[in-house]
C-alpha atoms as a PDB file:
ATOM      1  CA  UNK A   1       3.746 -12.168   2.615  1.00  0.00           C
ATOM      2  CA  UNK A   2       4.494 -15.971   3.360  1.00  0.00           C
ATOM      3  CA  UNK A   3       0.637 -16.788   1.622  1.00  0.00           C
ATOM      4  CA  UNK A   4       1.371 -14.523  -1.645  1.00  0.00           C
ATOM      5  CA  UNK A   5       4.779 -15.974  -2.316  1.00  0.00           C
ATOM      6  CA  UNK A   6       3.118 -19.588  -1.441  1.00  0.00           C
ATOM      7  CA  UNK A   7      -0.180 -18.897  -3.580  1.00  0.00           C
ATOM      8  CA  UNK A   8       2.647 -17.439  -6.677  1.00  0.00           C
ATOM      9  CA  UNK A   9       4.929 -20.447  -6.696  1.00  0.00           C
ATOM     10  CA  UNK A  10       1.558 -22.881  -6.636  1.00  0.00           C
ATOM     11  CA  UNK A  11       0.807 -21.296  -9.423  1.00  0.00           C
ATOM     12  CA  UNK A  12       3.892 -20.914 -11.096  1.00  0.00           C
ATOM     13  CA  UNK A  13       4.455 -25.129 -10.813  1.00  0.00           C
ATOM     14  CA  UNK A  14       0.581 -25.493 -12.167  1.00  0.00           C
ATOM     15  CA  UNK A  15       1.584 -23.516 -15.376  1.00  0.00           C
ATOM     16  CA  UNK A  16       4.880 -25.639 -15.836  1.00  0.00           C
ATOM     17  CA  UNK A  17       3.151 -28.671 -14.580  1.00  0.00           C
ATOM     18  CA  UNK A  18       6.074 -29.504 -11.895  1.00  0.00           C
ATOM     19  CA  UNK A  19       6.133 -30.691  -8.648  1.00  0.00           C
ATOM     20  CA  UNK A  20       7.881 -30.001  -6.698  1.00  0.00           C
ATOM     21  CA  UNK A  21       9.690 -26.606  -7.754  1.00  0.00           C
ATOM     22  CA  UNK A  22      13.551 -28.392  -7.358  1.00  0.00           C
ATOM     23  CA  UNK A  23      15.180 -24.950  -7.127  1.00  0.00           C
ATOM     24  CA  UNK A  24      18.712 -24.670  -8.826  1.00  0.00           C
ATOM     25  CA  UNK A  25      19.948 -22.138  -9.906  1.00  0.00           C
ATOM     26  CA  UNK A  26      19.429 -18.245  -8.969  1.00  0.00           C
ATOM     27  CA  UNK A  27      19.466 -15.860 -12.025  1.00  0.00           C
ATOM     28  CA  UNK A  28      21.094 -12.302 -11.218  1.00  0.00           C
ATOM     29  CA  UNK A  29      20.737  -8.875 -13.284  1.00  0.00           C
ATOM     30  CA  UNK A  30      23.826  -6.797 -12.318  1.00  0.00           C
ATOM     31  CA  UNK A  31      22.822  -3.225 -12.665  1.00  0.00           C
ATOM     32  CA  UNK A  32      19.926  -2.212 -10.026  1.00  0.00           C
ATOM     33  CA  UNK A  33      20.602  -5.614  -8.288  1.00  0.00           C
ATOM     34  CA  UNK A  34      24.307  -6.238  -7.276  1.00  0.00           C
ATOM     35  CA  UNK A  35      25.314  -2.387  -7.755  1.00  0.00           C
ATOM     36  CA  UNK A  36      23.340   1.086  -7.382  1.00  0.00           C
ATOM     37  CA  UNK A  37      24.337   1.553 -10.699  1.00  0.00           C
ATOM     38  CA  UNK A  38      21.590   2.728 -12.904  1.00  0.00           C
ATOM     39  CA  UNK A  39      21.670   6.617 -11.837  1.00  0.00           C
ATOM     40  CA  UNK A  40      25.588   6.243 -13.543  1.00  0.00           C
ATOM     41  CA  UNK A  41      24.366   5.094 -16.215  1.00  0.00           C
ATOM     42  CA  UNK A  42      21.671   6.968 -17.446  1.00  0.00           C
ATOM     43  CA  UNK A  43      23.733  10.381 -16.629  1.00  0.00           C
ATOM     44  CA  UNK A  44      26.491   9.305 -18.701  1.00  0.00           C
ATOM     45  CA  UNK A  45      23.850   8.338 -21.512  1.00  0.00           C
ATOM     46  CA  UNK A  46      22.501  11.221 -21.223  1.00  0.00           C
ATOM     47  CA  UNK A  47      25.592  13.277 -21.618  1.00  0.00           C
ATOM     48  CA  UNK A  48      27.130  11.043 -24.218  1.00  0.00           C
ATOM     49  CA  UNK A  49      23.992  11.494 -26.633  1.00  0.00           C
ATOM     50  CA  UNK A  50      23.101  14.693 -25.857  1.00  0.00           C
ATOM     51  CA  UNK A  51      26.825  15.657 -27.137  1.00  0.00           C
ATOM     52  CA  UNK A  52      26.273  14.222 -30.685  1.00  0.00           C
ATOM     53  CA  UNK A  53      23.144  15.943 -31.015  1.00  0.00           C
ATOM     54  CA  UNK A  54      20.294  13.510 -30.139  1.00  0.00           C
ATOM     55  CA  UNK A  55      17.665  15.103 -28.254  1.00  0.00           C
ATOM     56  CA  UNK A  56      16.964  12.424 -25.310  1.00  0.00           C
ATOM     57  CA  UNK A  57      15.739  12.217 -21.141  1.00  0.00           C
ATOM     58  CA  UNK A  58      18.061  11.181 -18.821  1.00  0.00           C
ATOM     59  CA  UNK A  59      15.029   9.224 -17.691  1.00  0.00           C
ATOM     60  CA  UNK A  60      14.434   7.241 -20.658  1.00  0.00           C
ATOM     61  CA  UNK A  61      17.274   5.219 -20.200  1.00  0.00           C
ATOM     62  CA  UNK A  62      15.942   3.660 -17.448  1.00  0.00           C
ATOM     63  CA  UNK A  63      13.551   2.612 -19.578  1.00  0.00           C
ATOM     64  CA  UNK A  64      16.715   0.919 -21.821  1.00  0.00           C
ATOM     65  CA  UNK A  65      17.991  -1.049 -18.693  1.00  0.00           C
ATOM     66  CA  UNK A  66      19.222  -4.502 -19.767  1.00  0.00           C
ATOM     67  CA  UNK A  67      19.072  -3.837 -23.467  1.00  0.00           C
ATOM     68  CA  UNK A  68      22.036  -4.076 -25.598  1.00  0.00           C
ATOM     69  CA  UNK A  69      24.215  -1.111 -26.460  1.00  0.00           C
ATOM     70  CA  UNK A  70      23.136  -1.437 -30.052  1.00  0.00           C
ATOM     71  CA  UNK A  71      19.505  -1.596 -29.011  1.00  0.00           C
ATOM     72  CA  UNK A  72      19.624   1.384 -27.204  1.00  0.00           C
ATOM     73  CA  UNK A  73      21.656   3.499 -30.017  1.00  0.00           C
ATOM     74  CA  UNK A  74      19.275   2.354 -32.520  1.00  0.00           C
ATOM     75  CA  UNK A  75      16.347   3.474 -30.605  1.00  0.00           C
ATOM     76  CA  UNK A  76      17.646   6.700 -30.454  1.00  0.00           C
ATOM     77  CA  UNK A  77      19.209   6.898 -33.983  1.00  0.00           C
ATOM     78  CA  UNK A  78      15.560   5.799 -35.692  1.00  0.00           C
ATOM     79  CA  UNK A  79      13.860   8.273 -33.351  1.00  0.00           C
ATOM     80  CA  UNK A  80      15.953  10.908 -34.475  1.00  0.00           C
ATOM     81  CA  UNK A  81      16.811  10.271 -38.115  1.00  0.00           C
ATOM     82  CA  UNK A  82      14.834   7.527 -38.822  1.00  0.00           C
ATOM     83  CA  UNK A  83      17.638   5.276 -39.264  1.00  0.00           C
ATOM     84  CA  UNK A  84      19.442   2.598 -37.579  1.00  0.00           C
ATOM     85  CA  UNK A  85      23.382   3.022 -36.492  1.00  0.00           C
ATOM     86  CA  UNK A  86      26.052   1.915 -38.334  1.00  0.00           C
ATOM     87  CA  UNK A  87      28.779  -0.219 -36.949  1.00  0.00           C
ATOM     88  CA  UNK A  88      31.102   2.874 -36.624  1.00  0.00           C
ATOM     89  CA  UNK A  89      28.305   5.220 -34.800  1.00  0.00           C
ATOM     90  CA  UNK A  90      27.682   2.453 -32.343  1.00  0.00           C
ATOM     91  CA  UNK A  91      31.439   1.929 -31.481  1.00  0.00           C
ATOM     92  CA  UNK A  92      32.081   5.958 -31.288  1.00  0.00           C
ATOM     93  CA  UNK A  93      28.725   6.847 -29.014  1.00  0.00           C
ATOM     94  CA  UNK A  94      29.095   3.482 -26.634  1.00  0.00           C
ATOM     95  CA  UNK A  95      33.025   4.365 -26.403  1.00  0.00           C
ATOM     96  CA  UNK A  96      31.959   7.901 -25.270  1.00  0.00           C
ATOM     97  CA  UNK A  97      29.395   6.826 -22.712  1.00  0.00           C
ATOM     98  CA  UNK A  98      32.083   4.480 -21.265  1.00  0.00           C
ATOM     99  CA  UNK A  99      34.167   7.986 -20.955  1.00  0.00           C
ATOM    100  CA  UNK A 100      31.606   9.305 -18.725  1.00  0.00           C
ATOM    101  CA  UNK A 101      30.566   6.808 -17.355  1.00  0.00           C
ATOM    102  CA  UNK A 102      34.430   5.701 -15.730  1.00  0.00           C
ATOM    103  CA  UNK A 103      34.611   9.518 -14.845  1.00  0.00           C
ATOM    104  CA  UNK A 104      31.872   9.410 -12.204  1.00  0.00           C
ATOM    105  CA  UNK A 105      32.077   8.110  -8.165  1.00  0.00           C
ATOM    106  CA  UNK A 106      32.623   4.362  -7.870  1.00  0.00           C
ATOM    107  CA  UNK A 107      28.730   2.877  -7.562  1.00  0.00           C
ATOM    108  CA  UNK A 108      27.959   1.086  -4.509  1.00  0.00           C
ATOM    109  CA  UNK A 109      26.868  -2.242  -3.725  1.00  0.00           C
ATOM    110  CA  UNK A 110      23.141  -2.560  -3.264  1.00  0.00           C
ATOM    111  CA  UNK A 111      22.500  -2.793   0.133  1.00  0.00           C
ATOM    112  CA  UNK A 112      20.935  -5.899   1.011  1.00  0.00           C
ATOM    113  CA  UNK A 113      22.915  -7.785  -2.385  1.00  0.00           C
ATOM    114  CA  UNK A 114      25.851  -8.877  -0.451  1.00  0.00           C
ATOM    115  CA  UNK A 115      23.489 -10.904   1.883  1.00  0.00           C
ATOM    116  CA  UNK A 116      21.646 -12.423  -0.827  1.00  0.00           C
ATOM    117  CA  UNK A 117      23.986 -13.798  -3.289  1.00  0.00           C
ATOM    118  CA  UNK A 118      25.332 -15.224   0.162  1.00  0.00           C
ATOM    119  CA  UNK A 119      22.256 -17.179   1.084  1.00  0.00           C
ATOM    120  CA  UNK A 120      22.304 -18.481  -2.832  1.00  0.00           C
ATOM    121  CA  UNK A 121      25.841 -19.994  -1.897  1.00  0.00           C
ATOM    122  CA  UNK A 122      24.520 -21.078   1.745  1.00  0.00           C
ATOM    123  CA  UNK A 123      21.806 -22.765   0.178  1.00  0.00           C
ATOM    124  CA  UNK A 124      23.545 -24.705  -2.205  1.00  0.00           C
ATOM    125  CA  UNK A 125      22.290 -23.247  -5.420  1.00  0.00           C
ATOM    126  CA  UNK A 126      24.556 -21.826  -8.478  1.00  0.00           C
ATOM    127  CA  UNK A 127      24.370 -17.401  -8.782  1.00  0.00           C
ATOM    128  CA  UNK A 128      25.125 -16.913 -12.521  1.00  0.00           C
ATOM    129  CA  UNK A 129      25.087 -12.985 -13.997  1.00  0.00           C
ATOM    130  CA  UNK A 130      23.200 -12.407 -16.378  1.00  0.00           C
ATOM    131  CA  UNK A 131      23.695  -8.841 -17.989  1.00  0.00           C
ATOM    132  CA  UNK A 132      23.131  -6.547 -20.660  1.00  0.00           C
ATOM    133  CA  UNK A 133      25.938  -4.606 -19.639  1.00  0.00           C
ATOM    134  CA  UNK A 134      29.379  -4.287 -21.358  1.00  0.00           C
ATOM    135  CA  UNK A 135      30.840  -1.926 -18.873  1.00  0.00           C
ATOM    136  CA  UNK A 136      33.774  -3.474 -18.082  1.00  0.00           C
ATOM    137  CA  UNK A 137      34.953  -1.550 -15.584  1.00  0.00           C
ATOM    138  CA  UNK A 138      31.922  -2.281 -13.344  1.00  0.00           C
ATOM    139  CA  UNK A 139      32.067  -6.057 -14.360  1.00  0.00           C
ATOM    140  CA  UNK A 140      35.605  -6.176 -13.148  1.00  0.00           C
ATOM    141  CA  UNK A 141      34.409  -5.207  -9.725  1.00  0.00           C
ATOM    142  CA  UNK A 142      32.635  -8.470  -9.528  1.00  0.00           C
ATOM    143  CA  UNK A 143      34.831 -10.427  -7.580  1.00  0.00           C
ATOM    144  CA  UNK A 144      36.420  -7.851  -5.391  1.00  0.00           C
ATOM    145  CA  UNK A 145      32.918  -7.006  -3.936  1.00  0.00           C
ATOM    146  CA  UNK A 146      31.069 -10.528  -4.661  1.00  0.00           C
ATOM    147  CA  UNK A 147      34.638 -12.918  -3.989  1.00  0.00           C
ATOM    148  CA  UNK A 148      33.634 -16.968  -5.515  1.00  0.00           C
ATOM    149  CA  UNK A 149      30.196 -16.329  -6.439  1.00  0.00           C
ATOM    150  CA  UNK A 150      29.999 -15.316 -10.187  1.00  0.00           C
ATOM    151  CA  UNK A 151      32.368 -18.284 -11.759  1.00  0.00           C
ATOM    152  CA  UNK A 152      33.392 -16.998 -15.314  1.00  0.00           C
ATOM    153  CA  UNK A 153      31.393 -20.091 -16.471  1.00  0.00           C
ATOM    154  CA  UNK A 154      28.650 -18.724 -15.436  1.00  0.00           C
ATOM    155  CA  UNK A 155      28.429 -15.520 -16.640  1.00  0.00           C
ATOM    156  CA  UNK A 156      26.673 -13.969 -19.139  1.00  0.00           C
ATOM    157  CA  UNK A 157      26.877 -10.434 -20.562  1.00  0.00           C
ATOM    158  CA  UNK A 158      26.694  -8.393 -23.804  1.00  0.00           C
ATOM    159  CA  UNK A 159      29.897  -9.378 -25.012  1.00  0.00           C
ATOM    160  CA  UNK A 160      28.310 -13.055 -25.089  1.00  0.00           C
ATOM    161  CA  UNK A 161      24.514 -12.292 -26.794  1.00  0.00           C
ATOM    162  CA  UNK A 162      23.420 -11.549 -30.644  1.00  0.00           C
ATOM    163  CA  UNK A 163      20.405 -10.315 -28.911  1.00  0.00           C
ATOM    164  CA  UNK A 164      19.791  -8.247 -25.490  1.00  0.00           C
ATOM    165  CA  UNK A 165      16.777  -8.356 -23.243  1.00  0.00           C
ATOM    166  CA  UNK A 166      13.708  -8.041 -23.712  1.00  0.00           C
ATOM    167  CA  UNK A 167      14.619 -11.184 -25.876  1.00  0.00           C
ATOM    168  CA  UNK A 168      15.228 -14.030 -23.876  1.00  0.00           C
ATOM    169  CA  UNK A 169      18.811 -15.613 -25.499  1.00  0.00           C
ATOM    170  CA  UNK A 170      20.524 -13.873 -22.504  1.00  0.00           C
ATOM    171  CA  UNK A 171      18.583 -16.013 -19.893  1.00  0.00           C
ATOM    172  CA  UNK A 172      18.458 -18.832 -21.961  1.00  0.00           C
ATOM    173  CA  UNK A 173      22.378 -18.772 -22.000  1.00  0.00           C
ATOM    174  CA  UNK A 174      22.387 -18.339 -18.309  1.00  0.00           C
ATOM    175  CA  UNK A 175      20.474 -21.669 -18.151  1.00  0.00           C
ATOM    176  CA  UNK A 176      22.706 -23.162 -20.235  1.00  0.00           C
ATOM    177  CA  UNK A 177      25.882 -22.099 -18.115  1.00  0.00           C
ATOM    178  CA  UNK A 178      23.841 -23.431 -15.356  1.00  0.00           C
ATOM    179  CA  UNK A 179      22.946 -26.651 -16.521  1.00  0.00           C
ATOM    180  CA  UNK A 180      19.361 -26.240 -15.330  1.00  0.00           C
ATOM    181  CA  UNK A 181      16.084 -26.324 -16.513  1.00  0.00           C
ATOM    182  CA  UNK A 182      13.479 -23.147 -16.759  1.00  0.00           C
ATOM    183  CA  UNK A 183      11.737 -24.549 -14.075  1.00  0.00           C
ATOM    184  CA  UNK A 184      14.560 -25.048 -11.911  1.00  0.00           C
ATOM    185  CA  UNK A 185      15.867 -21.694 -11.891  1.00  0.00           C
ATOM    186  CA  UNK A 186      14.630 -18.129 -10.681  1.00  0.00           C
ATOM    187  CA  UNK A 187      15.670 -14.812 -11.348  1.00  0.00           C
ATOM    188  CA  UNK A 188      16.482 -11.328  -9.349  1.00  0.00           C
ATOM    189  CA  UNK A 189      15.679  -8.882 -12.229  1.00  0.00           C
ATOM    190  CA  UNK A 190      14.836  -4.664 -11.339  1.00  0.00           C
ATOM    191  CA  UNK A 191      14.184  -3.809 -14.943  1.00  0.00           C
ATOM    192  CA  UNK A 192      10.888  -4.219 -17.199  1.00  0.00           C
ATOM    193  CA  UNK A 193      12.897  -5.375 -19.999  1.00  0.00           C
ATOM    194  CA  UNK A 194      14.809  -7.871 -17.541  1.00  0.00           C
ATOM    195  CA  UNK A 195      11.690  -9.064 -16.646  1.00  0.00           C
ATOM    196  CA  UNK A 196      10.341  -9.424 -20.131  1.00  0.00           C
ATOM    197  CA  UNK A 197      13.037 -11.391 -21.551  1.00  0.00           C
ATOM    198  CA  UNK A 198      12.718 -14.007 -18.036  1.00  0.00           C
ATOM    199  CA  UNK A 199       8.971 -14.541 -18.266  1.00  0.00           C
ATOM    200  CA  UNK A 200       9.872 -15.053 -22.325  1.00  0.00           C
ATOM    201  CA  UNK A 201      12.343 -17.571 -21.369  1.00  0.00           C
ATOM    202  CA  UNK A 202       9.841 -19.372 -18.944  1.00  0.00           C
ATOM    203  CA  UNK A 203      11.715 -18.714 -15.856  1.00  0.00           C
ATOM    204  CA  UNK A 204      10.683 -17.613 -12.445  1.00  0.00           C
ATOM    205  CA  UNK A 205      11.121 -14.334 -12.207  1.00  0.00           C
ATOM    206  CA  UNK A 206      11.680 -11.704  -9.054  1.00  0.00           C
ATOM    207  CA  UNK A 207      11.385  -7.788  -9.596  1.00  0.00           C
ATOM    208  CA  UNK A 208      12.835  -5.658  -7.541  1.00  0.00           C
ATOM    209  CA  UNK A 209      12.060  -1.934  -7.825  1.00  0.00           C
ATOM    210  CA  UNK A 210      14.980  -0.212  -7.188  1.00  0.00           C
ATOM    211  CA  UNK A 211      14.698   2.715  -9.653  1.00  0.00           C
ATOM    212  CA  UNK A 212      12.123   5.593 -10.412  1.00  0.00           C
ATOM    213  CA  UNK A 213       9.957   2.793 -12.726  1.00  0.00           C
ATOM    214  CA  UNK A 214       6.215   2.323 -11.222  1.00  0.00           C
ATOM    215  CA  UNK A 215       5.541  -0.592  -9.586  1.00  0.00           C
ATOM    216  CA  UNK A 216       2.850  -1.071 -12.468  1.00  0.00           C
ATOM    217  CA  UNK A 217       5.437  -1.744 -15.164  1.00  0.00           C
ATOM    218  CA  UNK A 218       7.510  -4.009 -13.552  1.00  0.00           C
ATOM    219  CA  UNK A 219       3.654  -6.059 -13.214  1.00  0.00           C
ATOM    220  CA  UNK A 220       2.707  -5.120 -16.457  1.00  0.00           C
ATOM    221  CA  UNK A 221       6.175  -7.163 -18.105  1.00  0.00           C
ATOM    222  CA  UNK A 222       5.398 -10.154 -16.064  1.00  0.00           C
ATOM    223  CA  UNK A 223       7.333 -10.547 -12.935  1.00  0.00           C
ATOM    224  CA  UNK A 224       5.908 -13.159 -10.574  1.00  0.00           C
ATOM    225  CA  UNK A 225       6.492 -11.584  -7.378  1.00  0.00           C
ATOM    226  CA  UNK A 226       7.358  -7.439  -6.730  1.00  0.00           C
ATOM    227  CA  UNK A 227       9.923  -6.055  -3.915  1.00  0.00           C
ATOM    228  CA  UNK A 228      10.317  -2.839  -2.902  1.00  0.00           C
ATOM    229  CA  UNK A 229      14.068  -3.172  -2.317  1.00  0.00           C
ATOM    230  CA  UNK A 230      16.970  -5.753  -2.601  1.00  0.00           C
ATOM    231  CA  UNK A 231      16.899  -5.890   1.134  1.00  0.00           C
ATOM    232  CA  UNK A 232      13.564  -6.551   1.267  1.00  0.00           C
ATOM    233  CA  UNK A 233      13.815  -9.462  -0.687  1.00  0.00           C
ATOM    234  CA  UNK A 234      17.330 -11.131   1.130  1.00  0.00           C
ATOM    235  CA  UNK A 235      15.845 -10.323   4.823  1.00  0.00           C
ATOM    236  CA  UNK A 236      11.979 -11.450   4.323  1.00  0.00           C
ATOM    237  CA  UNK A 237      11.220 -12.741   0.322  1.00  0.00           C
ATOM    238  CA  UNK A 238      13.837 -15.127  -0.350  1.00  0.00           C
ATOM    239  CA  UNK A 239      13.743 -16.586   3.209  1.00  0.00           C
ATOM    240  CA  UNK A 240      10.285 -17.197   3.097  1.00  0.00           C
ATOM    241  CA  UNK A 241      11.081 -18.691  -0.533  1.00  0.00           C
ATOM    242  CA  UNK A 242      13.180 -21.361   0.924  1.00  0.00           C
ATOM    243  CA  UNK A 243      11.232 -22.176   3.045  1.00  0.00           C
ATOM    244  CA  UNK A 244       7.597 -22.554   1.638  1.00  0.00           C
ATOM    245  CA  UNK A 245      10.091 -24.920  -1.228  1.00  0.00           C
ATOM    246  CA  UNK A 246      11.407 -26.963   1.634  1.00  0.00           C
ATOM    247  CA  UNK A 247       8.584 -27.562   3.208  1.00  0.00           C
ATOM    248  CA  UNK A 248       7.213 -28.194  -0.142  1.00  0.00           C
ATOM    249  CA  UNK A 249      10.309 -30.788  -0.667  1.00  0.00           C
ATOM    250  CA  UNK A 250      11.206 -28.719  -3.805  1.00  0.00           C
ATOM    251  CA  UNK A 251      14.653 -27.237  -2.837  1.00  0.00           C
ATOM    252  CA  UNK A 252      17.452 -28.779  -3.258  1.00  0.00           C
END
């Protein structure tokens, strides 16, 4: 593992022509990286267009992960009737797969997240969120089960971007709350359009595969370096991370 991760961030600070890698800021997804939230999600998708009509798979909105709500509704709506949503449709279907979604069991913390975010703090770098999600009951979770790590500075979710991933204004912000540079940043992403809209905005970028997606996609969008698991990554990747950038002399 140790020589991958070293042979990927040599590379990574060829392409940006740095060195060292100074090391920042860490870049968190919320959904599929701090919670287990995703199989919530796509159920209450599922049930929320299904009852207006809209033939859709519950697995398809995995493939929607970290996309606006518009983005997703106007997937569906030009799919269906070859149209996009109006204002009012989008309110009335994302309102109704809030409903469902609030009705079902609390999602969990991802095991191995708590630990993580922990070692950002430990290590002296800034966590910002960085979301597509508008669900606000799940982002008002965030500091019960995460207490001082996301700063409301340093936040970023849909209520904040014109434009969802894959496009990369939501990381872009998240730089900005940061007050870092692409190159001095990473980020902890478990969704192909996550990962597009990092590599877009010239950032670092983690996957984690903690959903039914192939390995191959979250490749195929960009990501740097794959995990099989969030606590994969906190116990062995990020570690070795550190490290190999402090022996470097690139963390600070």
């Amino acid at each position: 593992m140790g020589k991958d991760i070293a042979d990927v961030l040599s590379t990574f600070m060829e392409k940006k022509g740095i060195h060292p890698f100074c090391l920042k800021a860490v870049l968190f997804d919320m959904d599929g990286v701090l919670f287990d939230s995703m199989k919530n999600h796509t159920l209450a998708w599922y049930k929320a267009v299904t009852a207006v009509g809209i033939p859709c798979e519950r697995e398809e909105f995995y493939h929607y992960e970290g996309a606006t709500a518009k983005w997703t509704i106007d997937t569906l709506l030009r799919r269906a009737y070859g149209r996009e949503a109006t204002e009012e449709e989008v309110i009335q279907l994302y309102d109704l797969k809030s409903k469902y979604f609030n009705e079902l069991p609390e999602a969990v913390v991802m095991p191995g997240a708590r630990i993580l975010v922990q070692q950002v703090k430990e290590a002296g770098l800034t966590p910002v969120l960085v979301t597509g999600s508008g669900q606000r009951s799940l982002l008002g979770r965030l500091e019960r089960e995460f207490p001082g790590i996301f700063a409301p500075e340093t936040m970023v979710t849909a209520f904040d971007v014109k434009r969802g991933k894959p496009d990369p204004e939501p990381y872009c912000k998240g730089l900005e709350k940061a007050g870092v540079a692409s190159y001095e940043a990473m980020i902890v992403e478990n969704a192909p359009l996550g990962v597009k809209a990092g590599v877009a905005a010239g950032i670092f970028t983690i996957a984690v595969n903690t959903g039914p997606i192939p390995d191959e996609q979250l490749l195929e969008a960009g990501a740097d370096l794959l995990f099989p698991d969030m606590q994969t990554f906190a116990q062995g990747g990020f570690p070795e991370i550190l490290r190999l950038l402090s022996d470097d002399g690139g963390a600070e």
